[in-house]
Protein backbone atom coordinates (compact mmCIF):
# COMPACT_ATOMS: atom_id res chain seq x y z
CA UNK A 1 0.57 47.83 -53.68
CA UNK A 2 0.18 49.75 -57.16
CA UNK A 3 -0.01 52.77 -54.67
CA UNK A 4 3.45 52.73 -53.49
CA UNK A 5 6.44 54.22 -55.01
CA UNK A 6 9.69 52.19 -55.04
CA UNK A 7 11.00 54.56 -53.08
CA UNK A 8 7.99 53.68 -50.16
CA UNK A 9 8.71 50.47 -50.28
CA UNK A 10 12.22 51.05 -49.58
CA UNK A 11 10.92 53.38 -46.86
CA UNK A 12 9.05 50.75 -45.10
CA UNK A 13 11.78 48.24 -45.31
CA UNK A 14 14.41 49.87 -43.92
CA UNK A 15 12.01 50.82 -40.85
CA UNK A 16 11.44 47.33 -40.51
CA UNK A 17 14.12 46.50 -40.43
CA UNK A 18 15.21 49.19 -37.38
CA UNK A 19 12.61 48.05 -35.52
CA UNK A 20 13.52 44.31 -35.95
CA UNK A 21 17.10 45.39 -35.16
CA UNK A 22 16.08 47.75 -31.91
CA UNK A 23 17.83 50.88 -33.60
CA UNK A 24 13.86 52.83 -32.62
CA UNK A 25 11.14 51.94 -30.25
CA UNK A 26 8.02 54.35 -30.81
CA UNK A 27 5.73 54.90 -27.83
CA UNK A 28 2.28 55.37 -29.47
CA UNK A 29 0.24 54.51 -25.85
CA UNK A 30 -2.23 57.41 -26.38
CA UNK A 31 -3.39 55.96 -29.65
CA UNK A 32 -6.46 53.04 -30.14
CA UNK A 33 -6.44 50.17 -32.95
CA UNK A 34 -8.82 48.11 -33.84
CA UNK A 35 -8.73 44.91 -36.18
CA UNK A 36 -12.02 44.22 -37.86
CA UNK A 37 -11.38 40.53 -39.43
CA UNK A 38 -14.46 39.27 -41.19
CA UNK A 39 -12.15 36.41 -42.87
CA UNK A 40 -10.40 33.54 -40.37
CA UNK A 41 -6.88 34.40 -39.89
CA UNK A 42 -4.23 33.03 -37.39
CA UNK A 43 -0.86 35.07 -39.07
CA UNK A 44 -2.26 38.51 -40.10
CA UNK A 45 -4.29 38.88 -37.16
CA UNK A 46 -1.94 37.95 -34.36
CA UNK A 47 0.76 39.86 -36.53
CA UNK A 48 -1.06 43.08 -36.34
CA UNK A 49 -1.94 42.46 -32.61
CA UNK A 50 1.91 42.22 -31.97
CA UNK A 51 2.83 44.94 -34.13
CA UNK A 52 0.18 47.21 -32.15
CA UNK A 53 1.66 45.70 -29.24
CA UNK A 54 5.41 46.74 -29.24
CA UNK A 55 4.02 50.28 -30.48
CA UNK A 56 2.78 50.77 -27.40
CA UNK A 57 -0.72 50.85 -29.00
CA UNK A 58 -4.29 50.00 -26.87
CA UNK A 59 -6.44 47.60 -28.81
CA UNK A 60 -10.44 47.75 -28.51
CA UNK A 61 -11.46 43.95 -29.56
CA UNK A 62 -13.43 43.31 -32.32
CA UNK A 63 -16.02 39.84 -33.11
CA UNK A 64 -17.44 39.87 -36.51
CA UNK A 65 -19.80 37.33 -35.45
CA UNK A 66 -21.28 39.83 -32.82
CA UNK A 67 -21.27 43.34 -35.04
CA UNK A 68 -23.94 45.07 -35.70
CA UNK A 69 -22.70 44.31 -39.34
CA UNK A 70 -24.87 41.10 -38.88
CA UNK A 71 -27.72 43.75 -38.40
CA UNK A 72 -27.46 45.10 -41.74
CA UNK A 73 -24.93 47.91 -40.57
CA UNK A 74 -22.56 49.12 -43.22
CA UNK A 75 -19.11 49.00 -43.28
CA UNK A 76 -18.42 52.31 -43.47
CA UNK A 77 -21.25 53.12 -40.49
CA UNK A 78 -19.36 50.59 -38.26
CA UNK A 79 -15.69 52.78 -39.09
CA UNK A 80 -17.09 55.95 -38.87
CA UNK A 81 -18.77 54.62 -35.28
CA UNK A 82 -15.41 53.43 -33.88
CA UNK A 83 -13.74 56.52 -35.39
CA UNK A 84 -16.30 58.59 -33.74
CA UNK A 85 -15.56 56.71 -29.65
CA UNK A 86 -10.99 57.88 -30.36
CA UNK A 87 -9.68 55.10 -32.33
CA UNK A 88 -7.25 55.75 -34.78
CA UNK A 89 -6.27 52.60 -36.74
CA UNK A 90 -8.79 50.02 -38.55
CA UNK A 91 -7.13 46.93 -39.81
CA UNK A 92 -9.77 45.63 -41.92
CA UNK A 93 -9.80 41.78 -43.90
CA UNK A 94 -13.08 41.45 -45.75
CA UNK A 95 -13.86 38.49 -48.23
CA UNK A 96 -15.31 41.41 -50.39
CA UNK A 97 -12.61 42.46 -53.30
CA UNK A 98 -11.56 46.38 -52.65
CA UNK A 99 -13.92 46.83 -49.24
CA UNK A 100 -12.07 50.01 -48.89
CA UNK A 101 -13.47 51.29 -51.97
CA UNK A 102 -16.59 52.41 -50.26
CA UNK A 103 -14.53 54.06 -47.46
CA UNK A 104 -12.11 56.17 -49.81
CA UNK A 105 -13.21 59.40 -50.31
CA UNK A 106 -15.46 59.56 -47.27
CA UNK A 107 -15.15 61.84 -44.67
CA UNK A 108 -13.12 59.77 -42.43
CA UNK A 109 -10.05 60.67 -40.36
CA UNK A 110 -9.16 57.46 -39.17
CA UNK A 111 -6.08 55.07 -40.64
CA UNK A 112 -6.93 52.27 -42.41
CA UNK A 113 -5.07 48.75 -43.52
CA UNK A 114 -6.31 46.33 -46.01
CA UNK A 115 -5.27 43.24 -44.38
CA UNK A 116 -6.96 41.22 -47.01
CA UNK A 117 -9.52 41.62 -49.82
CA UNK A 118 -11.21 39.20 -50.85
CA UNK A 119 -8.79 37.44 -53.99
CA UNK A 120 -7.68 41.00 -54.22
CA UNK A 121 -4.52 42.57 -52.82
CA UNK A 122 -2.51 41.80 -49.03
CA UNK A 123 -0.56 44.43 -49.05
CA UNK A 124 1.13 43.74 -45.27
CA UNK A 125 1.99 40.29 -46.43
CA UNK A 126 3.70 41.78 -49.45
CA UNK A 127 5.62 43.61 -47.93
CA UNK A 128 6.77 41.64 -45.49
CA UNK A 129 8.36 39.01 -48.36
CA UNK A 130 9.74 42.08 -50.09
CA UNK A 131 11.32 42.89 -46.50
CA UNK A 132 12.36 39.18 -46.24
CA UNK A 133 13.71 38.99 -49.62
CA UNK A 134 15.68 42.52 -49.33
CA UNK A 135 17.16 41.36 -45.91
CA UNK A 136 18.28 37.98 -48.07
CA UNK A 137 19.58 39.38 -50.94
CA UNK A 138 20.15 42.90 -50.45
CA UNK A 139 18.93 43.34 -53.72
CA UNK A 140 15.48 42.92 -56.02
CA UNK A 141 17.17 43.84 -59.89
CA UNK A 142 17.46 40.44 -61.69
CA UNK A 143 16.55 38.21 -59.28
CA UNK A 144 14.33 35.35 -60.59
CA UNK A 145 10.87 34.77 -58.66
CA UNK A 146 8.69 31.78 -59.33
CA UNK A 147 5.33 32.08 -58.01
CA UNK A 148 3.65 28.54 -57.63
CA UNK A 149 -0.06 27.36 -56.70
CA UNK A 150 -3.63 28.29 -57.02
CA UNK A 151 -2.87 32.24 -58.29
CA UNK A 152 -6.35 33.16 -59.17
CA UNK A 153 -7.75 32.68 -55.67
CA UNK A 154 -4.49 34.62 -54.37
CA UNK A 155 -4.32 37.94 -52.81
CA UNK A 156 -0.40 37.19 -52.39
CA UNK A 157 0.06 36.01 -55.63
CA UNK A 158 -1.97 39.46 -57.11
CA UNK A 159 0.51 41.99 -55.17
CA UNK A 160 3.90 40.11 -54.95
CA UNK A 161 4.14 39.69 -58.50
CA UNK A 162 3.09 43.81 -59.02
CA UNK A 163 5.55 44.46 -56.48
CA UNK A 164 8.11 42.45 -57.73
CA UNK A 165 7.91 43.42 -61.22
CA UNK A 166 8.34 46.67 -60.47
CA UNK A 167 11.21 46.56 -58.14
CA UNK A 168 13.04 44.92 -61.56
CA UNK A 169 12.58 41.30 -60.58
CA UNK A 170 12.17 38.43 -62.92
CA UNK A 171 8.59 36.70 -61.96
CA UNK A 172 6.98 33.29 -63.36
CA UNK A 173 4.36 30.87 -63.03
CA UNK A 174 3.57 27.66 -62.14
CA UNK A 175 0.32 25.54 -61.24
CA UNK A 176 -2.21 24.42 -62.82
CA UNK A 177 -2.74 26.59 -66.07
CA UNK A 178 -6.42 27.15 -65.30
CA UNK A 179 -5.22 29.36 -62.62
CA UNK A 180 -2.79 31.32 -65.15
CA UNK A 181 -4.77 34.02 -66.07
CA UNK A 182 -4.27 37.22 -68.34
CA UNK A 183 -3.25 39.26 -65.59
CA UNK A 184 -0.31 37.07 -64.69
CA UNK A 185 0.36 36.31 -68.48
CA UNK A 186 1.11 40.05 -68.91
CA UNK A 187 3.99 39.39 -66.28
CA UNK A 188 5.74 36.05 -66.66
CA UNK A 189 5.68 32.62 -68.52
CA UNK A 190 4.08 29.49 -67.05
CA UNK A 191 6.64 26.85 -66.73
CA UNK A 192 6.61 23.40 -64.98
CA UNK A 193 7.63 23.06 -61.40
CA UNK A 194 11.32 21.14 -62.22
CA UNK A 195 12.16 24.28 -64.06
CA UNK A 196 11.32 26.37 -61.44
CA UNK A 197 12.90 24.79 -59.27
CA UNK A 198 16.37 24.51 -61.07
CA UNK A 199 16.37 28.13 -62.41
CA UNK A 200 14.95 30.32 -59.53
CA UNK A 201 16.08 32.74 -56.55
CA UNK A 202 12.97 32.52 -55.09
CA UNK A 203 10.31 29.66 -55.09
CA UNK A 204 6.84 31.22 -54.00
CA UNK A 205 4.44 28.61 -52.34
CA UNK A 206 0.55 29.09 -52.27
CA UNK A 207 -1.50 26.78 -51.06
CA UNK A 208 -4.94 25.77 -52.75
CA UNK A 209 -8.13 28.08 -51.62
CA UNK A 210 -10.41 25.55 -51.47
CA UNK A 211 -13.07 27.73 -49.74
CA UNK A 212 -13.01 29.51 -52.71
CA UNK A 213 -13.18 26.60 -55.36
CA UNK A 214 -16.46 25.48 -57.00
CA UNK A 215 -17.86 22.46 -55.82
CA UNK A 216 -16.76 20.59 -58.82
CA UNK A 217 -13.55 21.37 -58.55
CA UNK A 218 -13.29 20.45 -55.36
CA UNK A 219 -14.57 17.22 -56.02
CA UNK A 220 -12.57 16.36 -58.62
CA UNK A 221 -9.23 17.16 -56.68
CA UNK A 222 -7.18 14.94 -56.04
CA UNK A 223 -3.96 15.95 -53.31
CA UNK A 224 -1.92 13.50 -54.20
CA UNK A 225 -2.08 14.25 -57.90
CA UNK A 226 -1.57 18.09 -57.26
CA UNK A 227 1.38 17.21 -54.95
CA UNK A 228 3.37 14.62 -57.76
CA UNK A 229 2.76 17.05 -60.23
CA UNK A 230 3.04 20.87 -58.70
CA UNK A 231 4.21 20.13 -55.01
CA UNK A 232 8.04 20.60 -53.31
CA UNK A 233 9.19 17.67 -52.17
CA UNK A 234 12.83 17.16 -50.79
CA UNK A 235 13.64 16.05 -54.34
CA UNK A 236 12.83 19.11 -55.82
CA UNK A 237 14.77 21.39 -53.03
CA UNK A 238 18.22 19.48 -54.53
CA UNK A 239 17.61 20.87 -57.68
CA UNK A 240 17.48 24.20 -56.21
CA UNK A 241 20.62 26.70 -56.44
CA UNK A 242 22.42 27.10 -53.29
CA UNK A 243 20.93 30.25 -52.35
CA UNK A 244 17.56 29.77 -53.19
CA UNK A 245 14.72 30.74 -51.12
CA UNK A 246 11.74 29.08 -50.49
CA UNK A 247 8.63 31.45 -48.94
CA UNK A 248 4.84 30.45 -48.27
CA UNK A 249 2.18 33.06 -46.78
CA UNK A 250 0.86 30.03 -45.19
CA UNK A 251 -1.09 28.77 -43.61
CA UNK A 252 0.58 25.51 -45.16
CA UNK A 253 -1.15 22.16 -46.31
CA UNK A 254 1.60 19.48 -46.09
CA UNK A 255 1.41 17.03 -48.56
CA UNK A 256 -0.71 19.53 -51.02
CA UNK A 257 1.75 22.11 -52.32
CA UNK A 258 4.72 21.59 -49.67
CA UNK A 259 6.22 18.04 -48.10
CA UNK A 260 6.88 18.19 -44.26
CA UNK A 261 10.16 17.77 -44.72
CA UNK A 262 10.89 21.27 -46.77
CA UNK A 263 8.46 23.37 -44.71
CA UNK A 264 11.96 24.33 -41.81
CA UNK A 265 14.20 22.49 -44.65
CA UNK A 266 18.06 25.11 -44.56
CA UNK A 267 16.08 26.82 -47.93
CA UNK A 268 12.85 27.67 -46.30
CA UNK A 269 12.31 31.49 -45.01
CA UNK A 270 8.66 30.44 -44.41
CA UNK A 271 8.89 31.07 -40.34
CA UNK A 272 11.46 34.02 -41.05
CA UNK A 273 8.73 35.65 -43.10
CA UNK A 274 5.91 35.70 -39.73
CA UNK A 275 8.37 36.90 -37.93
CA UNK A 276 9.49 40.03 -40.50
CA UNK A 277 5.92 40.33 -40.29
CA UNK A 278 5.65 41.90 -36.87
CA UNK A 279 8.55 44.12 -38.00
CA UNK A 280 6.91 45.42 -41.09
CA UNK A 281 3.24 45.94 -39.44
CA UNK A 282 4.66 48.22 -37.09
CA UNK A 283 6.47 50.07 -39.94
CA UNK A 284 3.31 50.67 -41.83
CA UNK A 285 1.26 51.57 -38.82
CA UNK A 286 4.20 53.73 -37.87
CA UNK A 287 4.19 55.19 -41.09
CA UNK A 288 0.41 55.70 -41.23
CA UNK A 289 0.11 57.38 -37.81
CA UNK A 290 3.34 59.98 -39.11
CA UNK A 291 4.92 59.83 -35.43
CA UNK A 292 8.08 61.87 -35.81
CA UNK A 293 9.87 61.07 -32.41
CA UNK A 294 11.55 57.97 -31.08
CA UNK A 295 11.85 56.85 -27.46
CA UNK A 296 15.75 56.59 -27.72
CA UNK A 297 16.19 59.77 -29.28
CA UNK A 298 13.99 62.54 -28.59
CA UNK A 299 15.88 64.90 -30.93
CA UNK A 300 15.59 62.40 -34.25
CA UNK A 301 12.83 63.26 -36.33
CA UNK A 302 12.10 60.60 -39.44
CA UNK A 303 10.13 61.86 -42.31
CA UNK A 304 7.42 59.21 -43.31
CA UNK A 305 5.95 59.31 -47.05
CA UNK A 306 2.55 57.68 -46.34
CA UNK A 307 0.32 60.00 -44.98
């Protein structure tokens, strides 16, 4: 996300948004993706899937558990073999933290998208809550983002709050302060979850990476404890401001960081923001493949500023 201008992200948000309104459909059927996920993932990948979808796109499948990456094969042999057989988009998640370092700089024509690294950066998911919060608001100057659950283990956490901050909205903390780390410190305060919840826009859900906690620590959690003292319960939404929005990546644990009850409460955006999703993967695939003409108007011509 530190990679984008403002001005990009406005780019990609407004296509977005005329694809989600039907203003453009792009015809892309001569071009291949591919989505290399060596993480789980029900959201990102059947997002991209879609997205490649309704561009018209052909997708070559991909198993992890059946690459030759299991043979000791490199990542950037295995891109610069697919690249070689016509396709033209990778969408890569990799529990590795900046995978795509190793494939930057390399002689490689194909477009990539980090769908994930590691507790790195999601850029796709960022944007699609920037997209969701832009098509709320109309607006990011002022507004006042709270960001609450296990942020060191979060890829979300790490690019919405860059994002944010630099679109010239307010962003804090909340969670348990072993998670607050320098890196958020140097962006917002750390305040408890009733304040939050009284003086925020936007209330930003995580959920707790367990896969990525120590064995003591998960041991010594306890949900119910986590949910009394950091979760949203129905309690907590009243305290909210009318407006306010409620967003999770997902996927959610109910009764951890969220109460059934809030998760399609009138304040949560949490479905809205898969299906933005769709709308904004296209955009940045769009955007990466620099396809200049529309099916519904062979004469408009859209300049793209991601090459």
């Amino acid at each position: 996300m530190s990679q984008l201008s403002n001005e990009e992200i406005f780019n990609l948000i407004h296509l977005a948004m005329d694809f989600k309104s039907g203003k453009i459909r792009s015809n892309n059927s001569d071009k291949f993706a591919m989505n290399l996920f060596f993480e789980d993932s029900t959201r990102t990948n059947t997002s991209f899937q879609v997205a490649e979808a309704k561009l018209g796109m052909k997708q070559i499948d991909f198993d992890a558990r059946h690459s030759s990456v299991n043979k000791g094969e490199s990542l950037y042999d295995t891109i610069k073999t697919v690249e070689s057989m016509g396709v033209n988009l990778a969408v890569i998640r990799h529990k590795q933290d900046k995978f795509y370092e190793e494939l930057l700089g390399k002689n490689l024509k194909i477009h990539l998208i980090n769908a994930g690294d590691g507790t790195g950066q999601h850029p796709s998911q960022s944007l699609l809550d920037l997209m969701t919060i832009y098509e709320r608001f109309g607006y990011f100057e002022g507004l006042k983002v709270g960001i609450i659950g296990d942020l060191k283990h979060s890829r979300v956490a790490h690019s919405d709050a860059e994002a944010l901050t630099n679109l010239g909205a307010e962003v804090n903390f909340g969670g348990l302060k072993e998670w607050y780390s320098d890196e958020f410190k140097a962006i917002g305060p750390h305040m408890n979850v009733d304040e939050l919840c009284q003086e925020m826009d936007i209330v930003m859900l995580l959920r707790v990476q367990h896969e990525r906690l120590a064995d003591n620590e998960n041991k010594e959690f306890s949900k119910e404890s986590y949910f009394k003292e950091f979760g949203i319960d129905m309690r907590r939404v009243e305290m909210m401001k009318a407006d306010t929005m409620i967003m999770h990546p997902a996927p959610i644990n109910r009764g951890v960081e969220i109460a059934d009850d809030v998760v399609e409460c009138n304040k949560s955006y949490i479905f809205k923001q898969m299906e933005n999703g769709v709308y904004m993967r296209m955009a940045m695939i769009e955007t990466l493949l620099g396809v200049k003409q529309f099916d519904n108007d062979p004469d408009q011509e859209r300049e793209f500023v991601l090459r």
